[in-house]
PDB file of N, CA and C in Angstrom:
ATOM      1  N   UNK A   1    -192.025 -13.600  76.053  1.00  0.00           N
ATOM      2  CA  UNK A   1    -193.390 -13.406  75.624  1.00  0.00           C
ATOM      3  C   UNK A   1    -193.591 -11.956  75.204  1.00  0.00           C
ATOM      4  N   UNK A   2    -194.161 -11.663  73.919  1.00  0.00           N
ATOM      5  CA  UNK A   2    -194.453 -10.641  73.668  1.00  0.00           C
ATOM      6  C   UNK A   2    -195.961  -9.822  74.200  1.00  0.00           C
ATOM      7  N   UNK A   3    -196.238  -8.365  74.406  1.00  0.00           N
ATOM      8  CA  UNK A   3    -197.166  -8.350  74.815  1.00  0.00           C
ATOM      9  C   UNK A   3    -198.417  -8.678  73.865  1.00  0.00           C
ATOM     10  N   UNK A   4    -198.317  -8.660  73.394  1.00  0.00           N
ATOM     11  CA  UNK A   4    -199.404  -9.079  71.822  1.00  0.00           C
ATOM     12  C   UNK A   4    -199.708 -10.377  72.309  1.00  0.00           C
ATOM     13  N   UNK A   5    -198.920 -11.348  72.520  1.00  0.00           N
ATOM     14  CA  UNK A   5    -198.835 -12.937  72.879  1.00  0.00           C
ATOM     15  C   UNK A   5    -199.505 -13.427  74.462  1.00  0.00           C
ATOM     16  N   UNK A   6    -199.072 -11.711  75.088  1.00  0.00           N
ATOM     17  CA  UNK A   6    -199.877 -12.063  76.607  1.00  0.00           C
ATOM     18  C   UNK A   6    -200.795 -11.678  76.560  1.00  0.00           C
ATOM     19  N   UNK A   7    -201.530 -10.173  75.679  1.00  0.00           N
ATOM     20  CA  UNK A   7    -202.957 -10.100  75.507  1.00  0.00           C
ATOM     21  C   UNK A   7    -203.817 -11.072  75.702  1.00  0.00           C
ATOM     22  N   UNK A   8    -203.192 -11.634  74.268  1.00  0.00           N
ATOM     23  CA  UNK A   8    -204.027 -13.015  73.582  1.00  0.00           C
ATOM     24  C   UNK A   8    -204.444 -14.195  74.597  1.00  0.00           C
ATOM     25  N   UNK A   9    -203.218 -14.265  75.474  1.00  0.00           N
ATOM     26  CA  UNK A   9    -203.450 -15.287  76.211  1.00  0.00           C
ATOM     27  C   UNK A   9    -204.615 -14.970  77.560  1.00  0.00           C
ATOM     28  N   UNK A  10    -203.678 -13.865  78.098  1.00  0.00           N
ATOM     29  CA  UNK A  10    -204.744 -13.149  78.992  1.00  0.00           C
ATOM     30  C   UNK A  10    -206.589 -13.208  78.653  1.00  0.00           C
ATOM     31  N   UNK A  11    -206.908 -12.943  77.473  1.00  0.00           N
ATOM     32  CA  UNK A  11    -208.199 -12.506  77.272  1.00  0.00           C
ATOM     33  C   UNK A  11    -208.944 -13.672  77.022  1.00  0.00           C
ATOM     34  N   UNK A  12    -208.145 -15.270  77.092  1.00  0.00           N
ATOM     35  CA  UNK A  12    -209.134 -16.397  77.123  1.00  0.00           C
ATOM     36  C   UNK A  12    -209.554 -16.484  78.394  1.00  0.00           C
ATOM     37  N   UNK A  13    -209.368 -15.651  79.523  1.00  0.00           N
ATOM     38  CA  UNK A  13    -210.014 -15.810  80.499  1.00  0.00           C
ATOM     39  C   UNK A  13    -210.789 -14.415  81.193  1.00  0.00           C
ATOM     40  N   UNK A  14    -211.124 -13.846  80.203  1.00  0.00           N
ATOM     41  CA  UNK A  14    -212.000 -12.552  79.953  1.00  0.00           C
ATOM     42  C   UNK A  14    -213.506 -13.206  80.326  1.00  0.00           C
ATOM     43  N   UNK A  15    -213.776 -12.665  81.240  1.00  0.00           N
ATOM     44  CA  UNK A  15    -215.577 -13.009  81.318  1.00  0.00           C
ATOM     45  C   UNK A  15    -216.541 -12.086  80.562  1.00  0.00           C
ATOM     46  N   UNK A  16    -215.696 -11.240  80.345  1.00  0.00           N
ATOM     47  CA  UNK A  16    -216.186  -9.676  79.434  1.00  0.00           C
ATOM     48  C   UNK A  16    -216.364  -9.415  77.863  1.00  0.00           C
ATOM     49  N   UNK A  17    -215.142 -10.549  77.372  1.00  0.00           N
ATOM     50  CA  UNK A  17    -214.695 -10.524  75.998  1.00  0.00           C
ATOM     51  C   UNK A  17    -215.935 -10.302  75.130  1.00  0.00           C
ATOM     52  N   UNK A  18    -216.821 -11.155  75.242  1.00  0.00           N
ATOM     53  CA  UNK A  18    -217.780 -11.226  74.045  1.00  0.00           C
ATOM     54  C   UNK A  18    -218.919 -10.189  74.529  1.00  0.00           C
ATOM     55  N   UNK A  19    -218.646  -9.429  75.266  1.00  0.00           N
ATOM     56  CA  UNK A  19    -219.722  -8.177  76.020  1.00  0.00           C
ATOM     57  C   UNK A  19    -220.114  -7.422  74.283  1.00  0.00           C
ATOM     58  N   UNK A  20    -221.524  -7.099  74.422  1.00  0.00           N
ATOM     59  CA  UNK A  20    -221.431  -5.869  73.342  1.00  0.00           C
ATOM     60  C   UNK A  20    -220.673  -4.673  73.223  1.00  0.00           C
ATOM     61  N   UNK A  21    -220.418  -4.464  72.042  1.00  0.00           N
ATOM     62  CA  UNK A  21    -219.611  -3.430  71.613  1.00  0.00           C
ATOM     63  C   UNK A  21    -220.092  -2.042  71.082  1.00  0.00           C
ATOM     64  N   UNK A  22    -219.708  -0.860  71.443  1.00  0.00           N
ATOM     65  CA  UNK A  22    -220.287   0.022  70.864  1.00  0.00           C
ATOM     66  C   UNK A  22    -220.613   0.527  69.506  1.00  0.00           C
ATOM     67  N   UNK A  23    -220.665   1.439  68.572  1.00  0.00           N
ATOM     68  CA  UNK A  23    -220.072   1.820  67.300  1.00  0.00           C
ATOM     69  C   UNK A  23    -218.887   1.651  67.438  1.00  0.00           C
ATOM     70  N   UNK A  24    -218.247   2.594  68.301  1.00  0.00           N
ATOM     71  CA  UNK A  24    -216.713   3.190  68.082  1.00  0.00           C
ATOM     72  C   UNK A  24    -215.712   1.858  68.614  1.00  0.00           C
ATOM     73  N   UNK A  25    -216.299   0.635  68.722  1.00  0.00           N
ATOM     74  CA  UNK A  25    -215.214  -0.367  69.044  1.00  0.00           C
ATOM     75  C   UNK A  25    -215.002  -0.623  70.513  1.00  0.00           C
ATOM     76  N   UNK A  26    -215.739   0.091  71.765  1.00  0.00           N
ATOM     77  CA  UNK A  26    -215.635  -0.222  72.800  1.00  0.00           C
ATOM     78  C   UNK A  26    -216.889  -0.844  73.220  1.00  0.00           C
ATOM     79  N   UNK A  27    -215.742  -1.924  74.709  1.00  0.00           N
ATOM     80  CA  UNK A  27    -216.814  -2.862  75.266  1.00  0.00           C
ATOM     81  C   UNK A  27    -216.692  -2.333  76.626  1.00  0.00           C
ATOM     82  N   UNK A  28    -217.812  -1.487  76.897  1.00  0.00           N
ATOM     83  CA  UNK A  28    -217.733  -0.824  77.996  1.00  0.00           C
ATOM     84  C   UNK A  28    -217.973  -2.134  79.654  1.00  0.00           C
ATOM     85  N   UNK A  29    -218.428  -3.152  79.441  1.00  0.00           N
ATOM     86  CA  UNK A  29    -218.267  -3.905  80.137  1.00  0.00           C
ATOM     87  C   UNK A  29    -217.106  -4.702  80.202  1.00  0.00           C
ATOM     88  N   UNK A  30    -216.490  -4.609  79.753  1.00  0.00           N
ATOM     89  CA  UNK A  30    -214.704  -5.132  79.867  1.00  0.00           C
ATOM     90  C   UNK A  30    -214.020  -3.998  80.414  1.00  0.00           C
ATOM     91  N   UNK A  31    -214.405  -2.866  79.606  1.00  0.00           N
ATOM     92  CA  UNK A  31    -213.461  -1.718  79.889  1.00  0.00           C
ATOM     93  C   UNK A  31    -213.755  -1.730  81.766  1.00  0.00           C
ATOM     94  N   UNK A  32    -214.554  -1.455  82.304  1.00  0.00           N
ATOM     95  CA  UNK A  32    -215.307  -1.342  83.255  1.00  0.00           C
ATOM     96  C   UNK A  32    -214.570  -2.612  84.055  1.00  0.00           C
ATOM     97  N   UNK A  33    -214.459  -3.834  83.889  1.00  0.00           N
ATOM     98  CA  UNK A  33    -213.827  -4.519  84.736  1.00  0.00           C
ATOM     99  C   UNK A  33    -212.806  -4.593  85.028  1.00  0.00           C
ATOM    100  N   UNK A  34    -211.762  -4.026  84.000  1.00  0.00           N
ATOM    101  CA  UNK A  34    -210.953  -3.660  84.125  1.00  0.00           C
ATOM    102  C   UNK A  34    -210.150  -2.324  84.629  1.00  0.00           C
ATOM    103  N   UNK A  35    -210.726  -1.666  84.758  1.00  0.00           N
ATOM    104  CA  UNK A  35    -210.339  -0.273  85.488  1.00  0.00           C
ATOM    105  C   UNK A  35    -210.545  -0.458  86.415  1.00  0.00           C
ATOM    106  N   UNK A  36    -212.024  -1.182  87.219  1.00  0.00           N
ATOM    107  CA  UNK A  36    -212.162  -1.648  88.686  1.00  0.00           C
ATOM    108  C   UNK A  36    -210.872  -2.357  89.281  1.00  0.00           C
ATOM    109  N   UNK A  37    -210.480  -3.620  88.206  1.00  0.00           N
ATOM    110  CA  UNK A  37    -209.577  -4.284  88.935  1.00  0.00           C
ATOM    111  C   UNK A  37    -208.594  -4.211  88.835  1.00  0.00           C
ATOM    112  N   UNK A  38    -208.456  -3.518  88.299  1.00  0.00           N
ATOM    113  CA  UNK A  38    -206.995  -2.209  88.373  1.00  0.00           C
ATOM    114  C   UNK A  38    -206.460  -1.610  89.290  1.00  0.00           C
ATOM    115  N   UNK A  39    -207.647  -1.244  89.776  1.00  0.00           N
ATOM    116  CA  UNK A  39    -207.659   0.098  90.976  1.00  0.00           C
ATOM    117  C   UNK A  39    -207.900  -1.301  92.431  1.00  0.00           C
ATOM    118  N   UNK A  40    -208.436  -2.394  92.210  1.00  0.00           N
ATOM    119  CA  UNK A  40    -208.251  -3.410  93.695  1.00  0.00           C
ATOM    120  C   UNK A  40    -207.050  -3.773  93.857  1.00  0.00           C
ATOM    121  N   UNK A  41    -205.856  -4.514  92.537  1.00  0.00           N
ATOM    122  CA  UNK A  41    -205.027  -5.389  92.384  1.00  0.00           C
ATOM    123  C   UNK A  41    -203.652  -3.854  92.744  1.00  0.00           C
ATOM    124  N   UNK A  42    -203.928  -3.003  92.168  1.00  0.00           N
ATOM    125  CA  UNK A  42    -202.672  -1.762  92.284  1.00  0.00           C
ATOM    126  C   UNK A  42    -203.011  -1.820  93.992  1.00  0.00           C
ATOM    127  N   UNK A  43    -204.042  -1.970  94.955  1.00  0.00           N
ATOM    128  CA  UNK A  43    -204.493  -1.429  96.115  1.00  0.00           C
ATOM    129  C   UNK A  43    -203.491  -2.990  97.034  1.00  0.00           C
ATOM    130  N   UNK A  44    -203.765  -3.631  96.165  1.00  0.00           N
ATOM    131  CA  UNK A  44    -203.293  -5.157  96.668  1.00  0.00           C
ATOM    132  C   UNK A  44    -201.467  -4.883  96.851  1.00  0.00           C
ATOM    133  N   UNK A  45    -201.189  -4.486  96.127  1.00  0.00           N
ATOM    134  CA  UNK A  45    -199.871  -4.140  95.680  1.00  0.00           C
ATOM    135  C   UNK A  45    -199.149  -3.020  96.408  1.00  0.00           C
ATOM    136  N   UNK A  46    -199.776  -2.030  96.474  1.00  0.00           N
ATOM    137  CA  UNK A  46    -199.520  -1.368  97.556  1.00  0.00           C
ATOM    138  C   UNK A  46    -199.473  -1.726  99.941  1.00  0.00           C
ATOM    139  N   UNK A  47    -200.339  -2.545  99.585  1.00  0.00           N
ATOM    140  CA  UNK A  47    -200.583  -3.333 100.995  1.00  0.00           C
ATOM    141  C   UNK A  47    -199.393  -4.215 101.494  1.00  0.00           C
ATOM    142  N   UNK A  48    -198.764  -4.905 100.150  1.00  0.00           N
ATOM    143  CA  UNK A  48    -197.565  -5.628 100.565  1.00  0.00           C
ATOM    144  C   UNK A  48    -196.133  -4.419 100.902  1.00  0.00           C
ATOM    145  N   UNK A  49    -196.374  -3.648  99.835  1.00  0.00           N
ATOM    146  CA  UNK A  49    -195.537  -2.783 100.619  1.00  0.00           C
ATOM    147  C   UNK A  49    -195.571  -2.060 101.821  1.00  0.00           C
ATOM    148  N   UNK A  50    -196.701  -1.525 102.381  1.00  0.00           N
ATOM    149  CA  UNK A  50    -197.219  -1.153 103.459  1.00  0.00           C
ATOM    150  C   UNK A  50    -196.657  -2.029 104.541  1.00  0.00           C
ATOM    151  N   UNK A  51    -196.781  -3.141 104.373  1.00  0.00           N
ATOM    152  CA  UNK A  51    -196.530  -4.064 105.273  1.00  0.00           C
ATOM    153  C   UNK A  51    -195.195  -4.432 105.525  1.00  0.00           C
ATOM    154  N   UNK A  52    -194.495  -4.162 104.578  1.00  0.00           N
ATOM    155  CA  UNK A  52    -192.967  -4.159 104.820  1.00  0.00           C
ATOM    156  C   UNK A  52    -192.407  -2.802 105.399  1.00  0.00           C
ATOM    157  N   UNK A  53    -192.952  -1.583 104.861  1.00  0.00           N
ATOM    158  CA  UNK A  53    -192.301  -0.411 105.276  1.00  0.00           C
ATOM    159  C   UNK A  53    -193.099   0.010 106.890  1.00  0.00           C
ATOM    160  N   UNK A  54    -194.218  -0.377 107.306  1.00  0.00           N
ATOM    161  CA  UNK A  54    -194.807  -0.064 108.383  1.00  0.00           C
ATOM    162  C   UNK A  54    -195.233  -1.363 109.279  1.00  0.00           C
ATOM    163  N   UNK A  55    -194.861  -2.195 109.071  1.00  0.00           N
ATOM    164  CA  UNK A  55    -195.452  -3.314 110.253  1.00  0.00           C
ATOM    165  C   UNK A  55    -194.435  -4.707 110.508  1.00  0.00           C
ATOM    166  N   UNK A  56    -193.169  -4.426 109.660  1.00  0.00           N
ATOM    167  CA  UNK A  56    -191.890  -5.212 110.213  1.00  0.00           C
ATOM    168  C   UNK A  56    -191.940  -6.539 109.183  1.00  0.00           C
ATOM    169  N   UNK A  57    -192.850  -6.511 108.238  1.00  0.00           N
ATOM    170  CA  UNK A  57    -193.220  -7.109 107.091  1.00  0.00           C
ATOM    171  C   UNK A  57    -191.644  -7.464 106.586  1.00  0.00           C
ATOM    172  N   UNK A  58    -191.237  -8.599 106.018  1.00  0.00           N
ATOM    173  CA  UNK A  58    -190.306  -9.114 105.137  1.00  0.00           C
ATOM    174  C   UNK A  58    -191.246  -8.949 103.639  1.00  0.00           C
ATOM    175  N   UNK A  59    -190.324  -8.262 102.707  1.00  0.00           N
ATOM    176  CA  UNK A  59    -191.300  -7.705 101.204  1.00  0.00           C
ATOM    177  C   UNK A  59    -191.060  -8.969 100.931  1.00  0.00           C
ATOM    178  N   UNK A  60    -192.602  -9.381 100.680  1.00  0.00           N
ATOM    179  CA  UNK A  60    -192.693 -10.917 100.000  1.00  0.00           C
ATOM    180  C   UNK A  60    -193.184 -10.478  98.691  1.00  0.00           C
ATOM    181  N   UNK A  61    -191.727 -10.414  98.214  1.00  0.00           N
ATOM    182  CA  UNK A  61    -191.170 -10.388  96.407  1.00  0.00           C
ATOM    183  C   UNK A  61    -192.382 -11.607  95.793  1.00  0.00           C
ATOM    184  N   UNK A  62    -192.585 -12.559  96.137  1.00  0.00           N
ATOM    185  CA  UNK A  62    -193.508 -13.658  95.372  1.00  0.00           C
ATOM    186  C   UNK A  62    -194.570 -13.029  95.117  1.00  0.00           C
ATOM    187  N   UNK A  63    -195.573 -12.706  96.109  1.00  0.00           N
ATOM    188  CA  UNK A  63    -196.310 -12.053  96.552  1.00  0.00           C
ATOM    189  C   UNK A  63    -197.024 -11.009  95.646  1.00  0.00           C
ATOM    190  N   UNK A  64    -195.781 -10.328  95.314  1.00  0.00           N
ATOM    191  CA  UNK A  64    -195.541  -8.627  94.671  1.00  0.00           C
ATOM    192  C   UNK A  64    -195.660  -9.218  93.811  1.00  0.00           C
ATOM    193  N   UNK A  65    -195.021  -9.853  93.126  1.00  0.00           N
ATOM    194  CA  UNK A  65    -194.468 -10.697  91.407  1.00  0.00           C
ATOM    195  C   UNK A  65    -196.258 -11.300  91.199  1.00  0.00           C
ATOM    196  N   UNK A  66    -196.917 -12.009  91.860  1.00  0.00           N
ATOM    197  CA  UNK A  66    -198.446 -12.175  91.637  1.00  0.00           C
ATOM    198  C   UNK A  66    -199.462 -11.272  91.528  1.00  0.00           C
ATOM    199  N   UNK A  67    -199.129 -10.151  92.406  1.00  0.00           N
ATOM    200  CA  UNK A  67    -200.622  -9.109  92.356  1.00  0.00           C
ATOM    201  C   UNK A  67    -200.227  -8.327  91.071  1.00  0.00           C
ATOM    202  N   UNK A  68    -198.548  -8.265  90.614  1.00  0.00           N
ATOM    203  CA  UNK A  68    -198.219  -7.659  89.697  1.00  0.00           C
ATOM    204  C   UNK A  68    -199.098  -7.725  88.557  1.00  0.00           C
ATOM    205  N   UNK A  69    -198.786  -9.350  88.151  1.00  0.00           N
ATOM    206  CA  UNK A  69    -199.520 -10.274  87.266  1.00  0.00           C
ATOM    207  C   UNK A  69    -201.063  -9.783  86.578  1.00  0.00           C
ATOM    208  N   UNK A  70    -201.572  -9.465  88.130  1.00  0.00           N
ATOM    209  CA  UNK A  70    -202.912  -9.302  88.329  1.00  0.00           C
ATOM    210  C   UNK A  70    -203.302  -8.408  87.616  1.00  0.00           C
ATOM    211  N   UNK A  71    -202.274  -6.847  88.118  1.00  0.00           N
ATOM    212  CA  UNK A  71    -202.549  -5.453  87.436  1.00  0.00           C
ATOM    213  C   UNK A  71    -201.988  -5.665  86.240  1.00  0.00           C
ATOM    214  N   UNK A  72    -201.343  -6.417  85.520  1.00  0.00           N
ATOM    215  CA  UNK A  72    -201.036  -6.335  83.975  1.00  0.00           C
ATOM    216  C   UNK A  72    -202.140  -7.345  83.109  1.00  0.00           C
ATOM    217  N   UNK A  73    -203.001  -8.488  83.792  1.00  0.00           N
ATOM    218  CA  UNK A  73    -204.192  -8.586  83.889  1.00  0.00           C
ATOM    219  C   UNK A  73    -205.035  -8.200  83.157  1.00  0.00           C
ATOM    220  N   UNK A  74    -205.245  -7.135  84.363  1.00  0.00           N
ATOM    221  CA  UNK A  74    -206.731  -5.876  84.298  1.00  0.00           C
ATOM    222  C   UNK A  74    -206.356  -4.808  82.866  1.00  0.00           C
ATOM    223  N   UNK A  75    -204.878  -4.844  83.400  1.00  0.00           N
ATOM    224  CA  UNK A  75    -204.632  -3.366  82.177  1.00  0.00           C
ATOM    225  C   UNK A  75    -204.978  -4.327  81.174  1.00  0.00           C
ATOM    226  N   UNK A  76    -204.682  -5.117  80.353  1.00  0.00           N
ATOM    227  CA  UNK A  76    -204.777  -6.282  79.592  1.00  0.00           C
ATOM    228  C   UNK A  76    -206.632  -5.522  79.110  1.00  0.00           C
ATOM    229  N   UNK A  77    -206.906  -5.937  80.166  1.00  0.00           N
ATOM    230  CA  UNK A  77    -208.447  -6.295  80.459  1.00  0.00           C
ATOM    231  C   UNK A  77    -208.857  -4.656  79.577  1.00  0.00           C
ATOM    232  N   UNK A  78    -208.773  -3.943  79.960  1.00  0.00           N
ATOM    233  CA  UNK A  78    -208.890  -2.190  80.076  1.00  0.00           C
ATOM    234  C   UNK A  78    -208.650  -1.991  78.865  1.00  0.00           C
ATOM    235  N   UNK A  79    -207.602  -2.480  78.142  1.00  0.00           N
ATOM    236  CA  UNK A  79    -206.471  -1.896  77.029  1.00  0.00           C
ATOM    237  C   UNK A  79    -207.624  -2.735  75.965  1.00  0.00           C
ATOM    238  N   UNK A  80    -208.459  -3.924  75.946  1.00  0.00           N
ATOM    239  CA  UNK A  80    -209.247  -4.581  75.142  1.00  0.00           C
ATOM    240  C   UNK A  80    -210.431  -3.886  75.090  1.00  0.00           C
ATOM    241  N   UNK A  81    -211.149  -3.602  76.332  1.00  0.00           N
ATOM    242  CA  UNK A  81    -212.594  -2.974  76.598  1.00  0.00           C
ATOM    243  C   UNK A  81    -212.531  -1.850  75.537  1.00  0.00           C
ATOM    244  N   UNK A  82    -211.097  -0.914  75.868  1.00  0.00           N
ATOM    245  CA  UNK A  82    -211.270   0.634  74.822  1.00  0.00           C
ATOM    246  C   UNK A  82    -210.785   0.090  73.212  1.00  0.00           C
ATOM    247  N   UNK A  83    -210.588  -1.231  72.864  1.00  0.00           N
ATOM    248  CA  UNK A  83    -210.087  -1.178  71.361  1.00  0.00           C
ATOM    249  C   UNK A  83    -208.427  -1.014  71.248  1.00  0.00           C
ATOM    250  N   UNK A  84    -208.096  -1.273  72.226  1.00  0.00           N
ATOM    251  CA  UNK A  84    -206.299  -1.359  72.109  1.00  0.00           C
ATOM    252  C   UNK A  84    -205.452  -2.229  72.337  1.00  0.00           C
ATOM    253  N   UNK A  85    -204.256  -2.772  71.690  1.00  0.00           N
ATOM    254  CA  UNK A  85    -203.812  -3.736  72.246  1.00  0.00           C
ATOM    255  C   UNK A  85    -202.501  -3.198  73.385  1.00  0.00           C
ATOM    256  N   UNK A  86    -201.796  -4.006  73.983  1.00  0.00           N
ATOM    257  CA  UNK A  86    -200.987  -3.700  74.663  1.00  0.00           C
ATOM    258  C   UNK A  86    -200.108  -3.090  74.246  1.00  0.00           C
ATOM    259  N   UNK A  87    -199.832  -3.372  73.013  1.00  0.00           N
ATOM    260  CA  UNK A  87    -198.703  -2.657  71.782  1.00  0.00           C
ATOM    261  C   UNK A  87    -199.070  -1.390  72.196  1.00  0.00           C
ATOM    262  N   UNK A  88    -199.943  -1.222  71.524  1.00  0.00           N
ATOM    263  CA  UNK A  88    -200.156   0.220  71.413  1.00  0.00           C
ATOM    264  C   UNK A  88    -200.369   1.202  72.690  1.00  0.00           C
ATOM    265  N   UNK A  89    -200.685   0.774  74.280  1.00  0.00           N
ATOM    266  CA  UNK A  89    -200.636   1.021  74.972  1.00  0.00           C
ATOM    267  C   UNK A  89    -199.003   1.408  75.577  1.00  0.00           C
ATOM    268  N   UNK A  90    -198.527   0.437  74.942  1.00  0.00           N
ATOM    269  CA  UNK A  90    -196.930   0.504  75.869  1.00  0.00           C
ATOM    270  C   UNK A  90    -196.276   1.581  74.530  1.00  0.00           C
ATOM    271  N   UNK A  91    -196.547   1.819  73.171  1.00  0.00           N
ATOM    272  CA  UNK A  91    -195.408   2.470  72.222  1.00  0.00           C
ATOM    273  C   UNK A  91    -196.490   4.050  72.671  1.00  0.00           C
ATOM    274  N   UNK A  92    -198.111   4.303  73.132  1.00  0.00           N
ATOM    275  CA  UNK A  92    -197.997   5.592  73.256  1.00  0.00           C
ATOM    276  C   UNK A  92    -197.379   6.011  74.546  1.00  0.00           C
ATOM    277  N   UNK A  93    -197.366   5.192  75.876  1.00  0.00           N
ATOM    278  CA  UNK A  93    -196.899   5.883  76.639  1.00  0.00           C
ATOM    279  C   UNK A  93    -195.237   6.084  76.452  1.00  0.00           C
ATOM    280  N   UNK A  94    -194.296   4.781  75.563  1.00  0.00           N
ATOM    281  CA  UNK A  94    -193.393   5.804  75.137  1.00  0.00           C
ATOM    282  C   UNK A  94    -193.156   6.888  74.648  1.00  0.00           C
ATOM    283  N   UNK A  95    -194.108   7.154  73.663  1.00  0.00           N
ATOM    284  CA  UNK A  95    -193.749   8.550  73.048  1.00  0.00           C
ATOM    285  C   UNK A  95    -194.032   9.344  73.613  1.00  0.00           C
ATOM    286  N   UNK A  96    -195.463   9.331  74.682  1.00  0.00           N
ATOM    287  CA  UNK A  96    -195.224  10.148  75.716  1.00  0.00           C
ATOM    288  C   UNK A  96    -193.885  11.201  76.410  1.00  0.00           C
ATOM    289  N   UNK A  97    -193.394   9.685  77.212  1.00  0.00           N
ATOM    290  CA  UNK A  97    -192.165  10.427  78.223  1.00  0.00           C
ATOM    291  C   UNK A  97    -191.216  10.646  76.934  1.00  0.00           C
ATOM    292  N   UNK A  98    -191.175  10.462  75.447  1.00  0.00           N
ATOM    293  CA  UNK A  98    -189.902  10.695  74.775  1.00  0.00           C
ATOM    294  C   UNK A  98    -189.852  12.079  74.796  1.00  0.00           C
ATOM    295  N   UNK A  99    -190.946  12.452  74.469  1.00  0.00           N
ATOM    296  CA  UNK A  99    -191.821  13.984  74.584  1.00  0.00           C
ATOM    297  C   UNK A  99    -191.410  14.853  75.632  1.00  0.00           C
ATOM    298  N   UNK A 100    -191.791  14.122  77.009  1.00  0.00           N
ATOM    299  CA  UNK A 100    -191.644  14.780  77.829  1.00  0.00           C
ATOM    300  C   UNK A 100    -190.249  15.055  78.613  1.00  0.00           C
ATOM    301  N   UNK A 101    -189.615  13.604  78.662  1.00  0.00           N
ATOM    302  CA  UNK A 101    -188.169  14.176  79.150  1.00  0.00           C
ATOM    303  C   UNK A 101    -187.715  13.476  78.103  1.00  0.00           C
ATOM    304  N   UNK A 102    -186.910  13.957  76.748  1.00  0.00           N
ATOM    305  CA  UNK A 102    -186.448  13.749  75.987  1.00  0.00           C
ATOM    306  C   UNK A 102    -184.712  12.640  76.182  1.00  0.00           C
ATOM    307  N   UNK A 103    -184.165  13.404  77.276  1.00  0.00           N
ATOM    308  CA  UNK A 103    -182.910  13.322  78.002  1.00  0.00           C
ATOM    309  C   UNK A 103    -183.256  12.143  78.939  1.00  0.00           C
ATOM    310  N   UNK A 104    -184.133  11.441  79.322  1.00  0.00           N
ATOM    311  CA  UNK A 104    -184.387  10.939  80.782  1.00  0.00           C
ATOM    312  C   UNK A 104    -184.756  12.021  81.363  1.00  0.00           C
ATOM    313  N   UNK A 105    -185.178  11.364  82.581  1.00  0.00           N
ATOM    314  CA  UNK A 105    -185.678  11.749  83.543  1.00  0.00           C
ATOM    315  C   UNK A 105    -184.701  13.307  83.960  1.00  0.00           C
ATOM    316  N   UNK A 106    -185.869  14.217  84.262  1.00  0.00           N
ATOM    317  CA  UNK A 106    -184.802  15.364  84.633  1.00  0.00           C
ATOM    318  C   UNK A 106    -186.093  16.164  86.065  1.00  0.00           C
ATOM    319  N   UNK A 107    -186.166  16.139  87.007  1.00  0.00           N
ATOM    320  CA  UNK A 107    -186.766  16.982  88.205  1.00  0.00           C
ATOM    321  C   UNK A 107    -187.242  18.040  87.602  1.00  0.00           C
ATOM    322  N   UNK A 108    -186.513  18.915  87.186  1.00  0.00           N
ATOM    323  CA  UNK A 108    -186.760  20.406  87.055  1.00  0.00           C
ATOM    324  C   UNK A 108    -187.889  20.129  85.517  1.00  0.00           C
ATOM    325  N   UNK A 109    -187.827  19.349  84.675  1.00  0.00           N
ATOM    326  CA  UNK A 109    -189.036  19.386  83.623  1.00  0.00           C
ATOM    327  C   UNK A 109    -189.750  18.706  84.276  1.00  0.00           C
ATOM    328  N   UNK A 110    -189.953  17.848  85.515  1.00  0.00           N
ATOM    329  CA  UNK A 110    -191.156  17.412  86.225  1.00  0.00           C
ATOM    330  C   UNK A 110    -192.173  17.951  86.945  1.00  0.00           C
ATOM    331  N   UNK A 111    -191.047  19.227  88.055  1.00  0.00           N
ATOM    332  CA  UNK A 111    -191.478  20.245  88.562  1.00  0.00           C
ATOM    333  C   UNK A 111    -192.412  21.332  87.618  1.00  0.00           C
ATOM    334  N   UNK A 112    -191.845  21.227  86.219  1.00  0.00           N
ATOM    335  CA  UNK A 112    -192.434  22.514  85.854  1.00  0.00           C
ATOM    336  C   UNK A 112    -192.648  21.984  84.113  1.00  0.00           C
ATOM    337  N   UNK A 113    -193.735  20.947  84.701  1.00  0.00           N
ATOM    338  CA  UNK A 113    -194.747  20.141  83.097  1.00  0.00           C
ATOM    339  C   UNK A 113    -195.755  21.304  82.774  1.00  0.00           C
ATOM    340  N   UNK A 114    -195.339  21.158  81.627  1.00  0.00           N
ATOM    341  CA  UNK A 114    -196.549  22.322  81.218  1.00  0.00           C
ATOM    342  C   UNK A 114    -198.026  21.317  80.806  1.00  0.00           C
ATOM    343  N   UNK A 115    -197.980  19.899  80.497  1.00  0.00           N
ATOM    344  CA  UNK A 115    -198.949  18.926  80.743  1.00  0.00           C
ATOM    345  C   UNK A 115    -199.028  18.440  82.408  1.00  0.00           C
TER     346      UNK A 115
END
């Protein structure tokens, strides 16, 4: 599945989709549900790990693989509200890190980002 293909699919179950839109192309009530449930489903996601590294928890991989779902979801959700598709979400944060660690990953340009 491409992400273009999971957008699409994702956003027939947008309660937000047809929210008004600004001039500039944003639906601040999508955007808005989506950053919320961003920040619950990443919180969700973190708890299963919690629970494996601090309370004798077996990492229930299923579990993880669903709330995952969730936060690609919301970003889904987020990436529509501001006027973007996933494409374009996933090729700027490549060019991002191409930018930033050109080589891969390197510590010492992490330690000392001038962003």
């Amino acid at each position: 599945m491409t992400l273009q293909a999971y957008m699409e699919a994702a956003q027939r179950t947008s309660s937000e989709k047809f929210a008004a839109r600004t001039s500039e192309g944003l639906c601040m009530k999508q955007l808005e549900n989506g950053l919320m449930g961003l920040c619950g489903e990443a919180g969700e996601c973190m708890e299963i790990l919690k629970k494996h590294r601090h309370q004798g928890h077996k990492l229930d991989r299923e579990k993880l693989l669903d709330e995952l779902g969730d936060v690609l979801w919301y970003v889904a959700e987020a990436a529509a509200g501001a006027g973007y598709t996933l494409d374009e979400v996933a090729r700027g944060n490549v060019e991002k890190l191409l930018k930033r660690y050109p080589n891969g990953f390197d510590p010492t340009r992490s330690v000392n980002r001038e962003e």
